[in-house]
C-alpha atoms as a PDB file:
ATOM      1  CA  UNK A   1     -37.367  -6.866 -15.832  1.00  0.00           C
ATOM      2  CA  UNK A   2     -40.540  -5.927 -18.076  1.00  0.00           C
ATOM      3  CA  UNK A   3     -41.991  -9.547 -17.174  1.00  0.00           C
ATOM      4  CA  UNK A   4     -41.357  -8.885 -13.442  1.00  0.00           C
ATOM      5  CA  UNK A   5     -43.133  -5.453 -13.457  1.00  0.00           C
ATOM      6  CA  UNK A   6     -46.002  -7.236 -15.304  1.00  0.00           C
ATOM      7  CA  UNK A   7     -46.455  -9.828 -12.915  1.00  0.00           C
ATOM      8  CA  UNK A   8     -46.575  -7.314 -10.252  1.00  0.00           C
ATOM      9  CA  UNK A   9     -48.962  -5.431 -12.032  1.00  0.00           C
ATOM     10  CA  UNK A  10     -51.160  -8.552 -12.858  1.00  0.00           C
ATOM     11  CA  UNK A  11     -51.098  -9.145  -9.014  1.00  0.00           C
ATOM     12  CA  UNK A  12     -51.492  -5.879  -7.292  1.00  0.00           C
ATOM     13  CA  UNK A  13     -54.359  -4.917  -9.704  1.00  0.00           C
ATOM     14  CA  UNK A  14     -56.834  -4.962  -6.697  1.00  0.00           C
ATOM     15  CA  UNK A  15     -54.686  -3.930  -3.686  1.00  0.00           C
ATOM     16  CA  UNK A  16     -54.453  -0.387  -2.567  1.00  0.00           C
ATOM     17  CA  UNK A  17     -50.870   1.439  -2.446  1.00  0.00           C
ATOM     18  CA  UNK A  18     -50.162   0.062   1.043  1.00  0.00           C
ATOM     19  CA  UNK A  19     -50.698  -3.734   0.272  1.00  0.00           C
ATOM     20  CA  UNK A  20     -48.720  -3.315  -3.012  1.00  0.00           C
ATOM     21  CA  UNK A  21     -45.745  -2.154  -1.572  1.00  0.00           C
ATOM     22  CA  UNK A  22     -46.144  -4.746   0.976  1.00  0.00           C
ATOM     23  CA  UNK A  23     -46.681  -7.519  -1.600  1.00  0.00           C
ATOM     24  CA  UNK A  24     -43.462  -6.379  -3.240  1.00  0.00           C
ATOM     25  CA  UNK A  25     -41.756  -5.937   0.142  1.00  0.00           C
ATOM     26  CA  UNK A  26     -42.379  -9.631   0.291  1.00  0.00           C
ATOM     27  CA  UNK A  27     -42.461 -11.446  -2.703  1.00  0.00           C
ATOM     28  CA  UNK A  28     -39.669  -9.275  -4.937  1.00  0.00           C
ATOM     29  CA  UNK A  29     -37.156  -8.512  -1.490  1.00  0.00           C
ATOM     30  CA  UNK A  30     -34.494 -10.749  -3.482  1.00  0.00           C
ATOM     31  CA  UNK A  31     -35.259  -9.148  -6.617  1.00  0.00           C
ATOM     32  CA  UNK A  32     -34.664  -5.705  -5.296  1.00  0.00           C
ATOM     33  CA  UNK A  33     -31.548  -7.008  -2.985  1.00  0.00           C
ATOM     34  CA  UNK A  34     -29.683  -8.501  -6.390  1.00  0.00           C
ATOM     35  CA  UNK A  35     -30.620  -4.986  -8.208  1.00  0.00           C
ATOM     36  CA  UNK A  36     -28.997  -2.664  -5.350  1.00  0.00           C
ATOM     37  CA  UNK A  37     -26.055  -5.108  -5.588  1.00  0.00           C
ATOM     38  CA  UNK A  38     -25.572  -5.200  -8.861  1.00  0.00           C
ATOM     39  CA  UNK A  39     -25.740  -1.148  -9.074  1.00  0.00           C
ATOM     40  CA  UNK A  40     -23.057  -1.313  -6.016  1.00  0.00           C
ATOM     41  CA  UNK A  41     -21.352  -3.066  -8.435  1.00  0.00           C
ATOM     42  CA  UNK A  42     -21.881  -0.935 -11.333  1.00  0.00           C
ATOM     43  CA  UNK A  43     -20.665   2.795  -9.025  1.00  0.00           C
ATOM     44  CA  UNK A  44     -17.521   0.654  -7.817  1.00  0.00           C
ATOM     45  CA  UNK A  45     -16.345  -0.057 -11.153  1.00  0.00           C
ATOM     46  CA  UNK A  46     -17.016   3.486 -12.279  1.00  0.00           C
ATOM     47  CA  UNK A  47     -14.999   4.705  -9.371  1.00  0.00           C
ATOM     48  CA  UNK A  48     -11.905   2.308  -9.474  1.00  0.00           C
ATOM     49  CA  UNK A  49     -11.677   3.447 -13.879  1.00  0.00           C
ATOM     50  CA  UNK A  50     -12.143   7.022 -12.931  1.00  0.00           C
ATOM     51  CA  UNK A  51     -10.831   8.123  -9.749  1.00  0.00           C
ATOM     52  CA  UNK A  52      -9.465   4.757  -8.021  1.00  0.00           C
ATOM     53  CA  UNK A  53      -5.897   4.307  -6.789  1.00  0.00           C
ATOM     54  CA  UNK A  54      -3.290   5.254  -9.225  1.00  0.00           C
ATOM     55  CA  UNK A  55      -0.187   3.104  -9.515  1.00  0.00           C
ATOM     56  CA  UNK A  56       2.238   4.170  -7.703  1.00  0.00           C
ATOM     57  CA  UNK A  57       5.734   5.582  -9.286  1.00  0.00           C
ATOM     58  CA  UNK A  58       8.128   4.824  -6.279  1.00  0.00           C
ATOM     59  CA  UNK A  59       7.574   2.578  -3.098  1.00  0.00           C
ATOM     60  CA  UNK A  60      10.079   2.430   0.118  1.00  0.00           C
ATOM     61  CA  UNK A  61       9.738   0.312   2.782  1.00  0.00           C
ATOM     62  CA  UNK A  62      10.884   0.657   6.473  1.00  0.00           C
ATOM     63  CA  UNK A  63      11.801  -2.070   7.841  1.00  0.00           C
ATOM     64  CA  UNK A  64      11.380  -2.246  11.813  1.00  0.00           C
ATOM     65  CA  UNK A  65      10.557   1.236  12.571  1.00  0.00           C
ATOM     66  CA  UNK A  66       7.918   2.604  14.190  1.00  0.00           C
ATOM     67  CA  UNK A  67       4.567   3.033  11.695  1.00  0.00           C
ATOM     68  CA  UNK A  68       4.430   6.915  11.440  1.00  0.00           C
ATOM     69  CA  UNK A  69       2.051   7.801   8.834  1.00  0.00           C
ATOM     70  CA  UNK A  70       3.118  11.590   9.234  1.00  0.00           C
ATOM     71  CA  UNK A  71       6.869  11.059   9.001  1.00  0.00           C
ATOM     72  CA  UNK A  72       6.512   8.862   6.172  1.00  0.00           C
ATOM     73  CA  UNK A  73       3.960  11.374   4.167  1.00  0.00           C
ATOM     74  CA  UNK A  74       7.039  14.272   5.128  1.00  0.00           C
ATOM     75  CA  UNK A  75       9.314  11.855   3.556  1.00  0.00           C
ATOM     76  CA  UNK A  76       7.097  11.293   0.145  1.00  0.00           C
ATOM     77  CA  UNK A  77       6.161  15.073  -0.295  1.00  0.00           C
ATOM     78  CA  UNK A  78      10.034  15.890   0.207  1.00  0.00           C
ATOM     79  CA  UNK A  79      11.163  13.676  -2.397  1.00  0.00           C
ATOM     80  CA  UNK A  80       8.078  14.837  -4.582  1.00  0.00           C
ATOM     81  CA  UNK A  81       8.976  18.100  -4.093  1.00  0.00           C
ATOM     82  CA  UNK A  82      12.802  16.944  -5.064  1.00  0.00           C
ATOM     83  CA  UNK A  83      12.096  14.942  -8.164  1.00  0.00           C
ATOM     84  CA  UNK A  84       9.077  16.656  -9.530  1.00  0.00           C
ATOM     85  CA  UNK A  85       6.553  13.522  -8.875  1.00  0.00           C
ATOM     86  CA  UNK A  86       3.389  13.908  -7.190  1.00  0.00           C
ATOM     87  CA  UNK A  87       3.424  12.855  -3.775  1.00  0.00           C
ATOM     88  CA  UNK A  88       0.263  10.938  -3.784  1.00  0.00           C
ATOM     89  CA  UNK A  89       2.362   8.503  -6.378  1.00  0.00           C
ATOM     90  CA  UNK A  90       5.178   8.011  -3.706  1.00  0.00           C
ATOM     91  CA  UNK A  91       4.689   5.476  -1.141  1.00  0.00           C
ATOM     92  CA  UNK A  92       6.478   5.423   1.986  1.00  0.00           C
ATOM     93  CA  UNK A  93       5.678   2.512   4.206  1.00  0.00           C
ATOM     94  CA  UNK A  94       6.882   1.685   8.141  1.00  0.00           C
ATOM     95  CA  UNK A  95       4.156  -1.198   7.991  1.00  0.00           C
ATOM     96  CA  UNK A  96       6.640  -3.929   8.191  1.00  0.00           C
ATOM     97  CA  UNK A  97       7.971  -5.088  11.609  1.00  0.00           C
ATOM     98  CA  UNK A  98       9.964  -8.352  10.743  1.00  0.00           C
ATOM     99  CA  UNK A  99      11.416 -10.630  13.130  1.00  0.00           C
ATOM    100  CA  UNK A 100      14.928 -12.519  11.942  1.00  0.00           C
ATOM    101  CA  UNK A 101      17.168 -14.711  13.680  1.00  0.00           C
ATOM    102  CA  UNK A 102      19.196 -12.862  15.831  1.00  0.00           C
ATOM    103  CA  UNK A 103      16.382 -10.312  16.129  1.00  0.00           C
ATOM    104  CA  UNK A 104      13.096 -11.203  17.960  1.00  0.00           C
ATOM    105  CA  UNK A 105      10.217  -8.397  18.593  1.00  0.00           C
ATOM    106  CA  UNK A 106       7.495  -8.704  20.668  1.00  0.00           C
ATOM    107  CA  UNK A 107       3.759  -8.651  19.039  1.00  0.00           C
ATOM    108  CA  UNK A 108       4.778  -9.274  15.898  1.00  0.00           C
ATOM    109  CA  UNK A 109       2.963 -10.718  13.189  1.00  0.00           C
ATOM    110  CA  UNK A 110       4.128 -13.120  10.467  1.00  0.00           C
ATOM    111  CA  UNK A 111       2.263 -11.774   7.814  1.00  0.00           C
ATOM    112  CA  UNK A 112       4.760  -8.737   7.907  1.00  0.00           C
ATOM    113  CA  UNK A 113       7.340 -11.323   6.772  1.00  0.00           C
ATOM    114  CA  UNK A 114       5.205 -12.253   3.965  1.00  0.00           C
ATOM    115  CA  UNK A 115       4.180  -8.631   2.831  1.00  0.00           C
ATOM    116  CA  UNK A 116       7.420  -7.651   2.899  1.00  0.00           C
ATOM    117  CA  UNK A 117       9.040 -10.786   0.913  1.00  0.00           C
ATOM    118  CA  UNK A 118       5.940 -11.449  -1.226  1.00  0.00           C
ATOM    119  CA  UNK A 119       5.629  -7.208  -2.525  1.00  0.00           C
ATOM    120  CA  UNK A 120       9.693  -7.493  -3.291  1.00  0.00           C
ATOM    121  CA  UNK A 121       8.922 -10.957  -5.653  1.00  0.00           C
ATOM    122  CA  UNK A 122       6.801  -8.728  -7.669  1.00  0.00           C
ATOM    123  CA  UNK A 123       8.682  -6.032  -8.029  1.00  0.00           C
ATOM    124  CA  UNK A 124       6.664  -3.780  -5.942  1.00  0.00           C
ATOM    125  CA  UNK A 125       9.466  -2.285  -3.742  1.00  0.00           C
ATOM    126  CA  UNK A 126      12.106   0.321  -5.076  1.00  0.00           C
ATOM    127  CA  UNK A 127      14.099   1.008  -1.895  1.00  0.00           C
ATOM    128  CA  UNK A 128      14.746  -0.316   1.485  1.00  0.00           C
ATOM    129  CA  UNK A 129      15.648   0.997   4.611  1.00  0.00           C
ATOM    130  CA  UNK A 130      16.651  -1.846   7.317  1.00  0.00           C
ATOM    131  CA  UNK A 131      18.942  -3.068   9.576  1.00  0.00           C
ATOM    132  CA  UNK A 132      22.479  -4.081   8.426  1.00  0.00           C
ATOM    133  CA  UNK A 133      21.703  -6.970  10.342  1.00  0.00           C
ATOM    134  CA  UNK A 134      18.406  -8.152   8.283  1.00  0.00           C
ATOM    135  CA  UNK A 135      20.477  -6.938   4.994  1.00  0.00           C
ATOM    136  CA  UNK A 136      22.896  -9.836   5.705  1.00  0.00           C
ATOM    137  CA  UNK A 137      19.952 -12.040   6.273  1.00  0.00           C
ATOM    138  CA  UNK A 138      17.915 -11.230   3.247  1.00  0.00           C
ATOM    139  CA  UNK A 139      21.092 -11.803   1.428  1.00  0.00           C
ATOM    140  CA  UNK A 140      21.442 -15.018   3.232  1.00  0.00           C
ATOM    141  CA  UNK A 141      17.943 -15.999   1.684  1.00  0.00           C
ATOM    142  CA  UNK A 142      18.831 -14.925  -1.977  1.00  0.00           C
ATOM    143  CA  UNK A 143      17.911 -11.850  -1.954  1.00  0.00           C
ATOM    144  CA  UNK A 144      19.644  -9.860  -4.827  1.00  0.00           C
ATOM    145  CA  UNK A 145      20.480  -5.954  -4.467  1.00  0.00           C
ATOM    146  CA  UNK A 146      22.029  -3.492  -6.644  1.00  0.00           C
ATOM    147  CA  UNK A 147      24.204  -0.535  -6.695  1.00  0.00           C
ATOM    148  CA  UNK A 148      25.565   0.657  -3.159  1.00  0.00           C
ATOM    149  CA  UNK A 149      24.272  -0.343  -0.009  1.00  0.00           C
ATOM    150  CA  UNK A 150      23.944   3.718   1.916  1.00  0.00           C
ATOM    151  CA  UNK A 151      24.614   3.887   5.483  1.00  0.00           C
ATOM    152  CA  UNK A 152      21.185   5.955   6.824  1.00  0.00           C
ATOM    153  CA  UNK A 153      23.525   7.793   8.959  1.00  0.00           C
ATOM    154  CA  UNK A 154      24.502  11.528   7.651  1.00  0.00           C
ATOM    155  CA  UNK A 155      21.293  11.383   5.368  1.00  0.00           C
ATOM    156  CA  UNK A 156      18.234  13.033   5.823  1.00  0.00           C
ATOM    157  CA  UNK A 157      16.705  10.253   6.889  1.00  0.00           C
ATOM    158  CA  UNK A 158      18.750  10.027  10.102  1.00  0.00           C
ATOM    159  CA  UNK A 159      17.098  12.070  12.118  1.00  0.00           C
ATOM    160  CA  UNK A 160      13.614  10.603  11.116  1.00  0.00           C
ATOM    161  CA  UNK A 161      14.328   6.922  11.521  1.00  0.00           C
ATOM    162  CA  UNK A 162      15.668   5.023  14.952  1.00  0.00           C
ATOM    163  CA  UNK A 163      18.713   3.384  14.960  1.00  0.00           C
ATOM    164  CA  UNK A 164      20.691   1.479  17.143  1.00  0.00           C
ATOM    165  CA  UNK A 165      24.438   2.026  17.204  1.00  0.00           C
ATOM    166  CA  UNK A 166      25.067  -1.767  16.753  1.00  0.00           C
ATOM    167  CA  UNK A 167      23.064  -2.771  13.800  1.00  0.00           C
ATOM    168  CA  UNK A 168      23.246   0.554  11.732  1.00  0.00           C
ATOM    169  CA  UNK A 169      20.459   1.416   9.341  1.00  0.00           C
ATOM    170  CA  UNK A 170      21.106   0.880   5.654  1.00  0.00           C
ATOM    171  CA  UNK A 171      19.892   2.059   2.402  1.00  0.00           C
ATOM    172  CA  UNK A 172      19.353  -0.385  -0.418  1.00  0.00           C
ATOM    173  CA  UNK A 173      17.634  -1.214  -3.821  1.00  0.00           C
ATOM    174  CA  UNK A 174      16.427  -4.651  -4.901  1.00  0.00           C
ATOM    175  CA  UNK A 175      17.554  -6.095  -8.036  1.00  0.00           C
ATOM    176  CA  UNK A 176      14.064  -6.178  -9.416  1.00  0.00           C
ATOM    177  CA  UNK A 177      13.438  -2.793  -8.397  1.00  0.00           C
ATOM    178  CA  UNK A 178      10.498  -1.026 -11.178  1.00  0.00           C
ATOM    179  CA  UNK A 179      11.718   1.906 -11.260  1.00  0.00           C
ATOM    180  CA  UNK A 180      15.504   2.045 -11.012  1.00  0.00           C
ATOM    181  CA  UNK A 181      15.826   5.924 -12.269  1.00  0.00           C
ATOM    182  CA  UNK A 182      13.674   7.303  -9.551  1.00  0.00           C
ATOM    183  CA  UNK A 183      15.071   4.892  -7.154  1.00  0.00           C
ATOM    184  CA  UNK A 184      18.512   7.081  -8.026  1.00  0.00           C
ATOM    185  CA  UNK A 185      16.868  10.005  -7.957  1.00  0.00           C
ATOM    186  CA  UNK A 186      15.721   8.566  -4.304  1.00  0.00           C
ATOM    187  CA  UNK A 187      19.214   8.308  -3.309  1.00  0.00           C
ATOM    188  CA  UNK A 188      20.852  11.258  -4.919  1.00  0.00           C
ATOM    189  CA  UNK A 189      17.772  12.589  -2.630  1.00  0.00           C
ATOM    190  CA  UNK A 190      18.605  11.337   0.566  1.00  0.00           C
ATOM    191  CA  UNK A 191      22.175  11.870   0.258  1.00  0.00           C
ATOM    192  CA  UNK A 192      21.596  15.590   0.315  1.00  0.00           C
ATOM    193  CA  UNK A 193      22.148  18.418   3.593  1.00  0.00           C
ATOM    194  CA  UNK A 194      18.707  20.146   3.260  1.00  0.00           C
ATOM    195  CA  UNK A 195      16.975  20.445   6.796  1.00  0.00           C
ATOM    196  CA  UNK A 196      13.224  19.183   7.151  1.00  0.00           C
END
């Protein structure tokens, strides 16, 4: 840096202020480009250590439902409120429209598939609400639960979440689930009367 402000001073010696900043404007653009990146750099890393996204302490998935950021915020501050866990570290998600045999959607994309498959092989998932129908077919593809499987109906989730009378909504936990004791806490949760 010190030999680069040197040079410039070596070569700008006889040039008025305009022509200097020109020179520099020409010959160091790169220079000054790689320095602005670099200190991009620098504030990003200093904002992902201090402030960035925390990790979260519960995730749920909805499985073919419509995406409703607002329901599924009601949902996360509800159980936050239940189980003492800050809502921001709950993570409700309708992002995943899945098509199965024996259930084809219209405009939807693959990569939903592999979210959905590829976040529950690392353990990123707690709790799932889908279709009995895709429940049998997850199962059908190895998929491993535990504890009971909860029918959505006469939970507080009913009257959030569509459901069609012949493929009834379900409640269940992977095997691999992170964090088993809130995912209880989840349940003991959604089995409850309160109102919304």
């Amino acid at each position: 840096m010190r030999k680069w402000i040197e040079d410039i001073r070596e070569k700008t010696r006889d040039m008025d202020r305009e022509h200097t900043l020109e020179y520099i404007r020409n010959y160091y653009w790169y220079h000054i480009l790689i320095g602005f990146i670099i200190l991009g750099l620098v504030v990003l890393l200093i904002y992902h250590i201090g402030w960035g996204e925390r990790k979260k302490e519960f995730s749920c998935v909805l499985v073919n439902q419509a995406v409703d950021y607002g329901r599924d915020e009601k949902i996360a501050e509800g159980f936050g409120s239940f189980a003492g866990i800050d809502p921001r570290k709950i993570l409700i998600d309708s992002d995943y429209h899945i098509s199965y045999p024996g259930k084809k959607l219209e405009d939807v994309k693959e990569s939903s598939y592999e979210k959905f498959f590829f976040n529950w092989s690392v353990e990123e998932i707690d709790a799932m609400v889908m279709e009995e129908s895709f429940y049998e077919y997850c199962l059908g593809q190895e998929g491993e639960f535990t504890g009971e499987k909860v029918p959505v109906k006469g939970t507080l989730l009913e009257s959030l979440l569509e459901e069609e009378e012949d493929d009834p909504l379900v409640l269940v936990f992977p095997a691999n689930a992170p964090h088993k004791d809130i995912a209880a806490v989840f349940q003991e949760y959604v089995k409850g009367r309160e109102k919304w």
